[in-house]
N, C-alpha and C. Protein backbone atom coordinates (compact mmCIF):
# COMPACT_ATOMS: atom_id res chain seq x y z
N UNK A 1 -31.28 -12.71 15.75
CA UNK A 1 -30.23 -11.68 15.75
C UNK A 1 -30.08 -11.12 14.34
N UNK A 2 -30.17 -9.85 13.89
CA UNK A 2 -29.68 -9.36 12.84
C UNK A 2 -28.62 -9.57 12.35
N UNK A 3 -28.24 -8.98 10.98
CA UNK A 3 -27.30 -9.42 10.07
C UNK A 3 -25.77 -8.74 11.09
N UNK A 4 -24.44 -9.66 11.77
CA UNK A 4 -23.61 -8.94 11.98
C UNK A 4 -22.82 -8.38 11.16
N UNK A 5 -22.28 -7.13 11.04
CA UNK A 5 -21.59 -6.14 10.38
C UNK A 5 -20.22 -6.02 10.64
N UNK A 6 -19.34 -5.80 9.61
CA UNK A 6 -17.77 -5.36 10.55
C UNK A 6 -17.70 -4.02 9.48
N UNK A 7 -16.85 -3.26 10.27
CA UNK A 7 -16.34 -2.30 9.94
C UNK A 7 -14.98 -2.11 8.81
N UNK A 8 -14.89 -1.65 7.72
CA UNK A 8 -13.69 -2.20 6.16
C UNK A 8 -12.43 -1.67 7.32
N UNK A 9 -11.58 -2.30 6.82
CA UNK A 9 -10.08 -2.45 6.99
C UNK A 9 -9.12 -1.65 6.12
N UNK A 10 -8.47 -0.67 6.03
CA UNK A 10 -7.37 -0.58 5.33
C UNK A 10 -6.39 -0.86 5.88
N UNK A 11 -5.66 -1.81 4.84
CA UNK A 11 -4.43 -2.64 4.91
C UNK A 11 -3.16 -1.65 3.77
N UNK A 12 -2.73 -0.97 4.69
CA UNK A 12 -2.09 -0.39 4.30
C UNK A 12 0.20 -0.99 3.46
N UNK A 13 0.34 -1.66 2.64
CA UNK A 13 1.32 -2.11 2.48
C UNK A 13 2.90 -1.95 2.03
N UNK A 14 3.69 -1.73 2.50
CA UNK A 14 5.24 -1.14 2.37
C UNK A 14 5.89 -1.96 2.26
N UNK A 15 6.88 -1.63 1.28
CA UNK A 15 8.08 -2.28 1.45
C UNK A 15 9.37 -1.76 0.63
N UNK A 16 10.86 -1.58 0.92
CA UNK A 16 11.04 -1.23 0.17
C UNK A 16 11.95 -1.93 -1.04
N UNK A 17 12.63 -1.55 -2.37
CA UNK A 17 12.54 -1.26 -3.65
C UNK A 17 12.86 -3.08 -3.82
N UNK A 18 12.52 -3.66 -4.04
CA UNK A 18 13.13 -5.52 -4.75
C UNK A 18 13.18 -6.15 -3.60
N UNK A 19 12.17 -5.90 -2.80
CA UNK A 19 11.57 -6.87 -1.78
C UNK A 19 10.34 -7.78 -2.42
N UNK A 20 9.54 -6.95 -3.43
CA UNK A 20 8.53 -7.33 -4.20
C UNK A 20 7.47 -7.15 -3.67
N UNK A 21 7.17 -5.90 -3.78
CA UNK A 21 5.61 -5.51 -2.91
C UNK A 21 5.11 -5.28 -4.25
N UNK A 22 5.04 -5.02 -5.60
CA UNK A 22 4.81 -5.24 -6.75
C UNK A 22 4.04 -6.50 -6.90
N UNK A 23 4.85 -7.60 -6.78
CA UNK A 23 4.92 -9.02 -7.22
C UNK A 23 3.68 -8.96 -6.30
N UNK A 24 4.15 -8.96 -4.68
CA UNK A 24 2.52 -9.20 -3.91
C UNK A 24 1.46 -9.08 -4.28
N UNK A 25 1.49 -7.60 -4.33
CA UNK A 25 0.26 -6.77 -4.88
C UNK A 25 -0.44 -7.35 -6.02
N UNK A 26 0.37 -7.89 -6.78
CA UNK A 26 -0.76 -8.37 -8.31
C UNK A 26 -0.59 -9.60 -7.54
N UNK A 27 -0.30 -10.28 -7.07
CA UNK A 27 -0.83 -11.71 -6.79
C UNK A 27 -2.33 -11.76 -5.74
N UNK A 28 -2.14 -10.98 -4.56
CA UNK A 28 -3.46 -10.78 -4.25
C UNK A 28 -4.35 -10.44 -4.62
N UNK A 29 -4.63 -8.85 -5.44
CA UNK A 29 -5.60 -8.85 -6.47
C UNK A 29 -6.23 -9.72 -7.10
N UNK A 30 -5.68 -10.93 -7.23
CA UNK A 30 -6.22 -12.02 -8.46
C UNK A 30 -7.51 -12.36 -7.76
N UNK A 31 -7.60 -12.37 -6.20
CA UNK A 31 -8.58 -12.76 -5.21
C UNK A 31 -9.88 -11.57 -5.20
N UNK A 32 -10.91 -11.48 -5.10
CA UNK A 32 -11.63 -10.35 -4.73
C UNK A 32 -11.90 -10.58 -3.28
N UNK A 33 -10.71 -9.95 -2.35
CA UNK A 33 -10.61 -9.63 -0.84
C UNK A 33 -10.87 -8.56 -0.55
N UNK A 34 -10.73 -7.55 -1.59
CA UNK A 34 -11.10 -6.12 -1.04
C UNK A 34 -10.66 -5.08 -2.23
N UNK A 35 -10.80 -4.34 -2.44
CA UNK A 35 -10.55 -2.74 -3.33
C UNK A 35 -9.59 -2.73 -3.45
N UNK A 36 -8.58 -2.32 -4.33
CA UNK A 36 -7.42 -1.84 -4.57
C UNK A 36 -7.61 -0.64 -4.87
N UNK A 37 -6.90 0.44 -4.05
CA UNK A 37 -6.82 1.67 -4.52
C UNK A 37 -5.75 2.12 -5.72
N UNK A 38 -6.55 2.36 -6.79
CA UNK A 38 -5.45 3.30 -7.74
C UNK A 38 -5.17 4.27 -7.71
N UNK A 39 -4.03 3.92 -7.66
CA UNK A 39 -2.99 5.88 -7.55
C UNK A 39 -3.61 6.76 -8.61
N UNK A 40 -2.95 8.00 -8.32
CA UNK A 40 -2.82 8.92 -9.74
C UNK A 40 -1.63 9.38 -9.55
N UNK A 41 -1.43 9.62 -11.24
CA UNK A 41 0.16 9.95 -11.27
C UNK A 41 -0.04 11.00 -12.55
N UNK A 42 0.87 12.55 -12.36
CA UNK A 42 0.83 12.59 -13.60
C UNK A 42 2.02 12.22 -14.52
N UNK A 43 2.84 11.16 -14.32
CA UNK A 43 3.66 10.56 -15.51
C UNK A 43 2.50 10.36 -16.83
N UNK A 44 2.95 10.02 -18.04
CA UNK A 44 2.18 9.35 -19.00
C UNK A 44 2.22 8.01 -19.40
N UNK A 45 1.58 7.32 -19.11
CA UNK A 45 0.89 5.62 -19.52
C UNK A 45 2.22 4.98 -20.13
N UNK A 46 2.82 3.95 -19.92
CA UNK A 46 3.75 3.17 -20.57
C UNK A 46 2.89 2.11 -21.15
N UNK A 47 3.76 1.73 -22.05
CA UNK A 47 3.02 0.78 -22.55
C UNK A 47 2.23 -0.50 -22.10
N UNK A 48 1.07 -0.86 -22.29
CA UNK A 48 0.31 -2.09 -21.84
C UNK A 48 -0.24 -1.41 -20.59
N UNK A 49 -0.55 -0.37 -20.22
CA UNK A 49 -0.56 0.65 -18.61
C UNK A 49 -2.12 1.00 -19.08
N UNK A 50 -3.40 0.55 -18.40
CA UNK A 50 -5.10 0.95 -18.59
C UNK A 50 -4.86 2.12 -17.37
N UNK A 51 -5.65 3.27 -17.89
CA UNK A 51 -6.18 4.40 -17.42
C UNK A 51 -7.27 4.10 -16.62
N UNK A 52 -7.24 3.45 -15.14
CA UNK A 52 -8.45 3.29 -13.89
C UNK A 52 -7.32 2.25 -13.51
N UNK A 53 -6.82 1.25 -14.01
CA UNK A 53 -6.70 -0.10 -13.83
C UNK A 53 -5.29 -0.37 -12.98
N UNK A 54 -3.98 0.72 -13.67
CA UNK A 54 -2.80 0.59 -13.36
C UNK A 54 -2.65 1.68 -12.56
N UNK A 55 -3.21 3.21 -12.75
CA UNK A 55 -2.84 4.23 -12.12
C UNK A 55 -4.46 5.35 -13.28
N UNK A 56 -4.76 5.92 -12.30
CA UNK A 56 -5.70 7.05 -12.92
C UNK A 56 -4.75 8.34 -13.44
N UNK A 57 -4.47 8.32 -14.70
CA UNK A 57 -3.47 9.30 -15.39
C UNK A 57 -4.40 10.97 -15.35
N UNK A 58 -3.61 11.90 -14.48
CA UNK A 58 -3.71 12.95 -14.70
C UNK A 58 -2.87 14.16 -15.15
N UNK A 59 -3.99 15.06 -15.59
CA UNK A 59 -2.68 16.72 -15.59
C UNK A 59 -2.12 16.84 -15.01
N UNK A 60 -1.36 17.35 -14.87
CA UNK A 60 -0.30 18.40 -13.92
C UNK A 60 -1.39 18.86 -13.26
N UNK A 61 -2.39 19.89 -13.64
CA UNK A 61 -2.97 21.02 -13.20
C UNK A 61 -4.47 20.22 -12.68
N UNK A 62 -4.57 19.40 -13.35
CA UNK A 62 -5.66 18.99 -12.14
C UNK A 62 -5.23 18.19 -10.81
N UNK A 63 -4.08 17.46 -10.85
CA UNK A 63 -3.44 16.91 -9.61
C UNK A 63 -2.96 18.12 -8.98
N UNK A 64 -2.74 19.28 -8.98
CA UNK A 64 -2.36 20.49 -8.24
C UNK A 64 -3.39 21.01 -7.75
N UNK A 65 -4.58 20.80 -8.50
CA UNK A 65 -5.91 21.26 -8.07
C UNK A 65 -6.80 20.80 -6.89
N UNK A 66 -6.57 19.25 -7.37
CA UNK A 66 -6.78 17.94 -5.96
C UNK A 66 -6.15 18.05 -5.17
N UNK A 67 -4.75 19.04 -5.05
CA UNK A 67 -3.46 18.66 -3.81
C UNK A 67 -4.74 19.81 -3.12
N UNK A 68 -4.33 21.03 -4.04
CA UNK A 68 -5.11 22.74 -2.87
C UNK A 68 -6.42 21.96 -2.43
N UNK A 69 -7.70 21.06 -3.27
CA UNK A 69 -8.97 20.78 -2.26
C UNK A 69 -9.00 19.86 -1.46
N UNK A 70 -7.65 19.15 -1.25
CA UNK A 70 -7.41 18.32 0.15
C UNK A 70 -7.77 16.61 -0.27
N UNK A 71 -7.96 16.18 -1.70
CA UNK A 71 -8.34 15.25 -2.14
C UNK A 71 -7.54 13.94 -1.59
N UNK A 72 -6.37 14.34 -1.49
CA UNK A 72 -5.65 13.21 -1.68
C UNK A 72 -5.58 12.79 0.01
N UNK A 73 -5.53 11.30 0.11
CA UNK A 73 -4.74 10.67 1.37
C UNK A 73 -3.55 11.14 1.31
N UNK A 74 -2.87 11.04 1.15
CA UNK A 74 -1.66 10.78 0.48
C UNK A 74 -0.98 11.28 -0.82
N UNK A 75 0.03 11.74 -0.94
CA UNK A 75 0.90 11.96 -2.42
C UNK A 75 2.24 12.34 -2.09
N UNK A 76 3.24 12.26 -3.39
CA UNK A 76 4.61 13.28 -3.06
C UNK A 76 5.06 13.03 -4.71
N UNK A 77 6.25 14.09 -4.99
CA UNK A 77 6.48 14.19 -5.98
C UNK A 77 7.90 13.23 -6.06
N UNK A 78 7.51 12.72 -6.99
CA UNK A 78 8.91 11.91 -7.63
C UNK A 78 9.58 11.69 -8.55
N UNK A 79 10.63 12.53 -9.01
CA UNK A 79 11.48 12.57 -9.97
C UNK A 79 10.73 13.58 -11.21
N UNK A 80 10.16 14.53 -10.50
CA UNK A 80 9.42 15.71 -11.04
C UNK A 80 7.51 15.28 -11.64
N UNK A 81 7.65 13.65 -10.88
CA UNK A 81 5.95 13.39 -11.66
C UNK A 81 5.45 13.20 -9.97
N UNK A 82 3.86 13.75 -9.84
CA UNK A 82 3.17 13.46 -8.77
C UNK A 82 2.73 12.09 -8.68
N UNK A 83 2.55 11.26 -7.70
CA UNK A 83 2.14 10.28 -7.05
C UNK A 83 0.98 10.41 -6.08
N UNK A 84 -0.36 10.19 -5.93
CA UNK A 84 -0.96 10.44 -4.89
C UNK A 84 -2.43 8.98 -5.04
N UNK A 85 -3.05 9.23 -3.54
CA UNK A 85 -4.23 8.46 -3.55
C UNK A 85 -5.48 9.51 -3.22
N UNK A 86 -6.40 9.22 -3.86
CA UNK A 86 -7.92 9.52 -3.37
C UNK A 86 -8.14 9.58 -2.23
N UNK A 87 -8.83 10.60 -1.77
CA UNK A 87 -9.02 10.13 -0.41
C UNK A 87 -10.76 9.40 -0.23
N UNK A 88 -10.99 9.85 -1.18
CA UNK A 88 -13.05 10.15 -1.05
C UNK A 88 -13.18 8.50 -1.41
N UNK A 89 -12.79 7.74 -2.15
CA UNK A 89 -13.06 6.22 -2.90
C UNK A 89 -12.70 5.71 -1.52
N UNK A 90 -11.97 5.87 -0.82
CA UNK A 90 -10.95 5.27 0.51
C UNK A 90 -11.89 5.20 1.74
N UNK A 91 -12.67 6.23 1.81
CA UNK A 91 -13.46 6.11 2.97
C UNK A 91 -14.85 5.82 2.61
N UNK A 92 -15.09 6.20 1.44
CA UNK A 92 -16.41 5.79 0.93
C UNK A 92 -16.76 4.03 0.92
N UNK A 93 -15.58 3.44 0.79
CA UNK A 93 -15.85 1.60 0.85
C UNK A 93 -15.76 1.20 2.47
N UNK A 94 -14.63 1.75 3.37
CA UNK A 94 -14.47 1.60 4.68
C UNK A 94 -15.79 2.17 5.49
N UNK A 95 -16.29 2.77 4.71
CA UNK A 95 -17.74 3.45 5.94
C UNK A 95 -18.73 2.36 5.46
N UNK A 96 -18.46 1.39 4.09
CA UNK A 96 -19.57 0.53 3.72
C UNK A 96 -18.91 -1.15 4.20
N UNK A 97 -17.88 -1.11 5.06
CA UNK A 97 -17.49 -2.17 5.24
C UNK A 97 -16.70 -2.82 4.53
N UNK A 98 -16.38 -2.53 3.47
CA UNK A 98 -15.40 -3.10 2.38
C UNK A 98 -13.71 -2.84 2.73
N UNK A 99 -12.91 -3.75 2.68
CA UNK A 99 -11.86 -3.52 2.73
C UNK A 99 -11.09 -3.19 1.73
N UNK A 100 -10.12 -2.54 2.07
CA UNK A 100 -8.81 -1.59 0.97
C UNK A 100 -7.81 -2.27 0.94
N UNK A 101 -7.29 -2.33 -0.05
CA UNK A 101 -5.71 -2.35 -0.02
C UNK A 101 -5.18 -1.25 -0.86
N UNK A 102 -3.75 -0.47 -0.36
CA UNK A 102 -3.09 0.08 -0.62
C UNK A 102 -1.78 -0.17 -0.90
N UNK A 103 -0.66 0.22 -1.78
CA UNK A 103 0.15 -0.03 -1.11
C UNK A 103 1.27 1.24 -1.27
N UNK A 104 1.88 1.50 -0.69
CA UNK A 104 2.83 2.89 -0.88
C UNK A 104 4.05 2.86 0.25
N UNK A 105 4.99 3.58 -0.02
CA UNK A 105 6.14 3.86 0.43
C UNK A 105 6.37 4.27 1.61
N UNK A 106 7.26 4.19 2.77
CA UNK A 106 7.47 4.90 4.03
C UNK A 106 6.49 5.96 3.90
N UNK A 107 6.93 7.18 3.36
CA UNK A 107 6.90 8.49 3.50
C UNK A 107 5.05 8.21 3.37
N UNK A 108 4.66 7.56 2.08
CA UNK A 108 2.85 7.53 1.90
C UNK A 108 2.32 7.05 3.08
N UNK A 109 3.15 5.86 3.63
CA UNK A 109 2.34 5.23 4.72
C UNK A 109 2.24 6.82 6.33
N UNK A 110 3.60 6.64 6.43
CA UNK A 110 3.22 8.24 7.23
C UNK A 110 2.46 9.13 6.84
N UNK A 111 2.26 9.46 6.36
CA UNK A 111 1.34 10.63 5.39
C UNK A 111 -0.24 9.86 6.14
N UNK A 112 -0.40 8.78 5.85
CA UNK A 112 -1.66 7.93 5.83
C UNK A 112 -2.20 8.13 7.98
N UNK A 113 -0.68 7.61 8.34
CA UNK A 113 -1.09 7.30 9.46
C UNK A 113 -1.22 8.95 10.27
N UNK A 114 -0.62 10.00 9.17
CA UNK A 114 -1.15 11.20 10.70
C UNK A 114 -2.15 12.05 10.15
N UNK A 115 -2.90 11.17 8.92
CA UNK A 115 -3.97 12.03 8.10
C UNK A 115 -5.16 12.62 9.06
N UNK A 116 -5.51 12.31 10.54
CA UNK A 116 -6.45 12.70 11.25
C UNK A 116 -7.94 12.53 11.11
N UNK A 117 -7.97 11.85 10.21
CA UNK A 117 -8.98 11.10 9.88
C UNK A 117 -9.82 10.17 10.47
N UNK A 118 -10.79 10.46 10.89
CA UNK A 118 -10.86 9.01 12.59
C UNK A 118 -11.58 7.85 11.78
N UNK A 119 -12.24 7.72 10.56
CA UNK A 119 -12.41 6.68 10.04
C UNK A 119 -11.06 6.17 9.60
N UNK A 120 -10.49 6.57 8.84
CA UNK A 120 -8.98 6.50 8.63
C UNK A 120 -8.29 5.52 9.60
N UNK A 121 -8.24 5.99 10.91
CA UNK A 121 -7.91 5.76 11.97
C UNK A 121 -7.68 4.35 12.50
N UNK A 122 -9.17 4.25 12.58
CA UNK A 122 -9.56 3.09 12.81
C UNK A 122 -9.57 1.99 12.03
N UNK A 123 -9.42 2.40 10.57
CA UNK A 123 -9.49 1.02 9.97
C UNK A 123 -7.84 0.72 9.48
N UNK A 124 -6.63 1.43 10.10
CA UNK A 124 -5.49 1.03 9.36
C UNK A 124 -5.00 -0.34 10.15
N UNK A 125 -4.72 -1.09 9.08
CA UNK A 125 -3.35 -1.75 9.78
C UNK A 125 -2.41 -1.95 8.32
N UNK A 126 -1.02 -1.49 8.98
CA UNK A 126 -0.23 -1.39 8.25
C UNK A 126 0.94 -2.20 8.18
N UNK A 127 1.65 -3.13 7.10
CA UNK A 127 2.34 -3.76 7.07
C UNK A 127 3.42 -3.48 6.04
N UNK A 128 4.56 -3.82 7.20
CA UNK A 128 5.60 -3.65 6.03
C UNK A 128 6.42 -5.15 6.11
N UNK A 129 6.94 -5.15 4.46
CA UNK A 129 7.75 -6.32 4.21
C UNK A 129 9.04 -6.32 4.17
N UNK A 130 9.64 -6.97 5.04
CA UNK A 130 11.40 -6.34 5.17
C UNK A 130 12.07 -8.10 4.36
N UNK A 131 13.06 -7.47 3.91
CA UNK A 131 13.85 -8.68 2.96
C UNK A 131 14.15 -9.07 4.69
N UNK A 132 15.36 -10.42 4.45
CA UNK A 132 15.75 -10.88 5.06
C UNK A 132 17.17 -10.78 4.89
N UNK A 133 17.40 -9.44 4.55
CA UNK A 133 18.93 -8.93 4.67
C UNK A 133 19.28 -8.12 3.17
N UNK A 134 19.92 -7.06 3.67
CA UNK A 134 20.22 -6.40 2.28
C UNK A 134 21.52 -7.31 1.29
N UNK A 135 21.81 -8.39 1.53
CA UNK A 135 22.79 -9.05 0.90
C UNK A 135 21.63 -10.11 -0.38
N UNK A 136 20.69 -10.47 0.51
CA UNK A 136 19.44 -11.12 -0.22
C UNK A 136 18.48 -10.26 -1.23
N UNK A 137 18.63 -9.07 -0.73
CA UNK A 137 17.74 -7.84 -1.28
C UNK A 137 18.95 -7.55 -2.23
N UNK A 138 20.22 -7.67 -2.51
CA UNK A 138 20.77 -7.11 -3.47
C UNK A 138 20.71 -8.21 -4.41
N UNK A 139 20.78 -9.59 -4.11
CA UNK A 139 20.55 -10.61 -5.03
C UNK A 139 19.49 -10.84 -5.52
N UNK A 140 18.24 -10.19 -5.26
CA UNK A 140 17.58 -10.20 -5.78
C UNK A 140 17.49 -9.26 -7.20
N UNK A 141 17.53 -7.64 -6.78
CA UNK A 141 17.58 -7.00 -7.54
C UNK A 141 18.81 -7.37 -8.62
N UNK A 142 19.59 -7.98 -8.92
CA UNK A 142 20.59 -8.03 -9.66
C UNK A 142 20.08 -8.99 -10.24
N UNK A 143 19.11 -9.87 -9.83
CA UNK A 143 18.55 -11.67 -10.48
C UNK A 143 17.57 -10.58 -11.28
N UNK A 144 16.85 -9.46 -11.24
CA UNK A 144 16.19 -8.74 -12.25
C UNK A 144 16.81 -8.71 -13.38
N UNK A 145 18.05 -7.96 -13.28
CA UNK A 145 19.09 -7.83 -14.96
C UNK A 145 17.91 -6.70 -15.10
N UNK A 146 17.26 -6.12 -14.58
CA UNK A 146 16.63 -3.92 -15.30
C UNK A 146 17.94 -3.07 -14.99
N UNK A 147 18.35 -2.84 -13.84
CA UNK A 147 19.60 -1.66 -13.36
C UNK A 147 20.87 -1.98 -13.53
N UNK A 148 21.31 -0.67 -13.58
CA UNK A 148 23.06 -1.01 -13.67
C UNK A 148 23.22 -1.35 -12.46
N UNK A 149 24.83 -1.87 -12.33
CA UNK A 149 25.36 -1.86 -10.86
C UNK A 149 25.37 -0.54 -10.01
N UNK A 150 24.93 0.58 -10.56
CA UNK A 150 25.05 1.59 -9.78
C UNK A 150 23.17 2.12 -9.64
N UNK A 151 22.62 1.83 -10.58
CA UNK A 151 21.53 1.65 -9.86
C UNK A 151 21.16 0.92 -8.73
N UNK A 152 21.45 -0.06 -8.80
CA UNK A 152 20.99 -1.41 -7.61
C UNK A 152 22.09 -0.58 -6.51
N UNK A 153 22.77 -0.25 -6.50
CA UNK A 153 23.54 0.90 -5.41
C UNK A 153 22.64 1.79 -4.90
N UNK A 154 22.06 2.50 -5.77
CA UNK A 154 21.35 3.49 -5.25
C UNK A 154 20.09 2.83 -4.34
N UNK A 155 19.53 1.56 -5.31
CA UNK A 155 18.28 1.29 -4.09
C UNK A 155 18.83 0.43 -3.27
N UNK A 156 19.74 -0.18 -2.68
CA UNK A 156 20.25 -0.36 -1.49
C UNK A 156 20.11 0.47 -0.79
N UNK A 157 20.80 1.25 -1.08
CA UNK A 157 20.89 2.70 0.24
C UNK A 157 19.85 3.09 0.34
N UNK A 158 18.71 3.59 -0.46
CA UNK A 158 17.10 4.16 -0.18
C UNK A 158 16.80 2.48 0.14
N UNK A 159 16.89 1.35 0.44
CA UNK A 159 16.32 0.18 0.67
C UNK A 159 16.65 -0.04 2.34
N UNK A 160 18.23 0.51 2.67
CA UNK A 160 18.62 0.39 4.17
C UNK A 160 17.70 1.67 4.81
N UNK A 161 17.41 2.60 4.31
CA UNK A 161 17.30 3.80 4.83
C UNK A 161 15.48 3.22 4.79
N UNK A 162 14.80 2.76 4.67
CA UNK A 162 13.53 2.58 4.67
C UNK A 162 13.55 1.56 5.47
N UNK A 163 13.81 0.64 5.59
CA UNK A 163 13.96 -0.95 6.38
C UNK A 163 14.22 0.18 7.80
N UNK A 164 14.73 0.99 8.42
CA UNK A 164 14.95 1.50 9.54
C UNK A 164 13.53 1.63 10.01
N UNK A 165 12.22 2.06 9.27
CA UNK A 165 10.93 2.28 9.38
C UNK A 165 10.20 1.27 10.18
N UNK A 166 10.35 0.18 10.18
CA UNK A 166 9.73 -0.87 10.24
C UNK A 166 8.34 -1.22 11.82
N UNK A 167 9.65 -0.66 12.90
CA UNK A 167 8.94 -0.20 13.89
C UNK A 167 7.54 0.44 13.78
N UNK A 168 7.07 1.71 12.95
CA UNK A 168 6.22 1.98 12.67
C UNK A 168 5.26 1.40 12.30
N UNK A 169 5.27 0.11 12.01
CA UNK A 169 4.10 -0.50 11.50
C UNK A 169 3.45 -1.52 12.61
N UNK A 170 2.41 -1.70 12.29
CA UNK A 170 1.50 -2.52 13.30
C UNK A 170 2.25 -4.11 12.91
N UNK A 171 2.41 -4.46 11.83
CA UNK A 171 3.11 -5.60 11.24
C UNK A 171 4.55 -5.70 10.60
N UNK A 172 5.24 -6.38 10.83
CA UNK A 172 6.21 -6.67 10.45
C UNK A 172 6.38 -8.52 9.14
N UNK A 173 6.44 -8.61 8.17
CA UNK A 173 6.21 -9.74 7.34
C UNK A 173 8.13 -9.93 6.69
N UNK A 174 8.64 -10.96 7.67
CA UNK A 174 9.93 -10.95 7.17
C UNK A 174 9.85 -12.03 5.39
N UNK A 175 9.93 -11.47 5.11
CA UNK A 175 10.13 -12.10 2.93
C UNK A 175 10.75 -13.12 2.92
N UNK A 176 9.78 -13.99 2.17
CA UNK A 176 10.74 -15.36 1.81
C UNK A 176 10.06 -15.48 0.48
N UNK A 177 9.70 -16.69 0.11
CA UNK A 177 9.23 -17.03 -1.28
C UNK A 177 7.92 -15.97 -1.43
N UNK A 178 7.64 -15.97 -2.97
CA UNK A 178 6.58 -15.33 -2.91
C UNK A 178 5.00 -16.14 -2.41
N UNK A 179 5.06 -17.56 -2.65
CA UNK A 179 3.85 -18.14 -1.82
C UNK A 179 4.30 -17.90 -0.44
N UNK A 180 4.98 -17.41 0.88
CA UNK A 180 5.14 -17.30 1.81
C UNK A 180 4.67 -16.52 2.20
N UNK A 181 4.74 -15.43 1.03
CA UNK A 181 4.78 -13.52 1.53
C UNK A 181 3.32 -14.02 1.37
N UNK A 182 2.39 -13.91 -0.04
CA UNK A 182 1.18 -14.41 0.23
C UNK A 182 0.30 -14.82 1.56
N UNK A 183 0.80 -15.75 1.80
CA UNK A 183 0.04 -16.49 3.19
C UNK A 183 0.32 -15.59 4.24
N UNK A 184 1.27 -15.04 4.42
CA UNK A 184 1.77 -14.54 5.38
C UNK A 184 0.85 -13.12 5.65
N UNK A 185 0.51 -12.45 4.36
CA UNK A 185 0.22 -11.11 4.51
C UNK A 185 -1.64 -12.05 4.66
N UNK A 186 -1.92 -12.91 4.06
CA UNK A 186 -3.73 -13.62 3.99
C UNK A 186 -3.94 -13.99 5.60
N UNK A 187 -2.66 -14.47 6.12
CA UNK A 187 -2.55 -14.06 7.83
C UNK A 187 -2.75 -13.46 8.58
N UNK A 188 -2.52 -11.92 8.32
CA UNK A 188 -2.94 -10.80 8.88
C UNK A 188 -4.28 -10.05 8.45
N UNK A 189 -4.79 -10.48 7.10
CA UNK A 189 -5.95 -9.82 6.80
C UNK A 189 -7.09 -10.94 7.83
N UNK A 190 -6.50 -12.18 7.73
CA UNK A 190 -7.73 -12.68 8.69
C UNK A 190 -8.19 -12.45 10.21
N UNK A 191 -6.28 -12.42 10.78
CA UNK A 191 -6.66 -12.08 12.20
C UNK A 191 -7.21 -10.25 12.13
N UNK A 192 -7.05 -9.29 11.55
CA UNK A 192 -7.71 -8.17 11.55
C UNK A 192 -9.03 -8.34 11.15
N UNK A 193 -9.58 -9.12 10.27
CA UNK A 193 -10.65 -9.30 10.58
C UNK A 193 -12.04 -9.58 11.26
N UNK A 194 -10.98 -10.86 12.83
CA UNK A 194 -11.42 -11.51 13.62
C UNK A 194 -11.78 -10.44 14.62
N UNK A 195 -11.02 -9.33 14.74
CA UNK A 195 -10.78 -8.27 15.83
C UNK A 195 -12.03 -7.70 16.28
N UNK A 196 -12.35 -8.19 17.75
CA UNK A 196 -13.98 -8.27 18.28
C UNK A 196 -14.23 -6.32 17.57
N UNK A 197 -13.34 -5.14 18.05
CA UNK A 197 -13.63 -3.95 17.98
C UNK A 197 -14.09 -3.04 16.36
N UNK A 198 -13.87 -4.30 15.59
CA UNK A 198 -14.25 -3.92 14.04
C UNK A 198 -15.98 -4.68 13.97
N UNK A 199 -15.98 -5.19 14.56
CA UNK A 199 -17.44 -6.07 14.85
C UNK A 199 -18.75 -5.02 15.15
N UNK A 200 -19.83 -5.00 14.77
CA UNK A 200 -21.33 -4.22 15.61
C UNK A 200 -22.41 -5.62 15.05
N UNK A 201 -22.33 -6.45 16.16
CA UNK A 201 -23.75 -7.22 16.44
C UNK A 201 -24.58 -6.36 17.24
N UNK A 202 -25.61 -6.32 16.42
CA UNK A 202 -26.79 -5.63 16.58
C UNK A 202 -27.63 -6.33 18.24
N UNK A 203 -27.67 -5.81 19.04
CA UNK A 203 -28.72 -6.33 20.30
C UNK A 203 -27.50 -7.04 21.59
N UNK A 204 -26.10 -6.73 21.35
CA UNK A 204 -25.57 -7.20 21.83
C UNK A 204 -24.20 -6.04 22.32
């Protein structure tokens, strides 16, 4: 029997603001499971921030340029700086079998799921991470000490108003420790893996 093949996965990941989809995200990376897609943004580099590594830093005018030739999966503007993903790196590893990870916001993950894309299509599964209550999600963000009390106000409310999303996703990962969230999300990359319809054995 020839070599069997599966088809790459994008694992598309949400959550919202001091749930720690941050924290996730660099903890899985440490593994080589699959691609991480880097954004582009045109904010400018903060400090200790590598140009490929953290975010691909662009113009204004060439991220306006990529919006008109259809480049992006995904983007939106935030707080007057663009946010977006590649689309061409994204399907170029999924048509070679390699899996993605992403991770982005309600609005990116929609964006993702009605892109019409039938490779696209087929390789999403999307997970979002919901705290285990906005009373836990506020203790968290406040165990940060970054925001005022009226910040951590504000992402409550954009934190309730996103947690309504959840339905939308193929997965649901309720948050507990961060070794939990870990296993939990290494859970779902395996059973999507197992999935006979991502499979082509050759002669069979």
């Amino acid at each position: 029997m020839n070599k069997i093949q599966r088809a790459g996965i994008l694992f598309v990941l949400s959550a919202p603001s001091g749930a720690g989809k941050t924290t996730l995200t660099t903890a899985l990376r440490q593994k080589p499971d699959f691609v991480y897609a880097v954004s582009c943004t045109t904010r400018p580099p903060r400090p200790g921030e590598t140009d490929g590594e953290d975010y691909f830093f662009l113009a204004r005018e060439e991220f306006l340029a990529r919006i008109a030739a259809g480049n992006f999966l995904e983007y939106a503007e935030v707080h007057g700086q663009f946010y977006g993903t590649l689309k061409s790196p994204v399907v170029d590893n999924l048509s070679q079998g390699v899996d993605v990870l992403i991770d982005v916001d309600t609005t990116g993950a929609a964006s993702i799921r009605s892109c019409g894309d039938p490779i696209i299509a087929a390789a999403l599964a999307d997970v979002f991470i919901m705290p285990p209550g906005l009373e836990e999600l506020a203790r968290r963000l406040r165990r940060r000490g970054t925001e005022s009390g009226e910040q951590v106000a504000t992402r409550l409310r954009n934190a309730a108003a996103e947690m309504r999303h959840w339905r939308h996703y193929r997965y649901t990962l309720i948050s507990g420790s961060m070794e939990e969230d870990i296993e939990k999300f290494r859970a779902v990359m395996r059973a999507e893996r197992y999935l006979s319809r991502r499979l082509d054995i050759p002669g069979l």
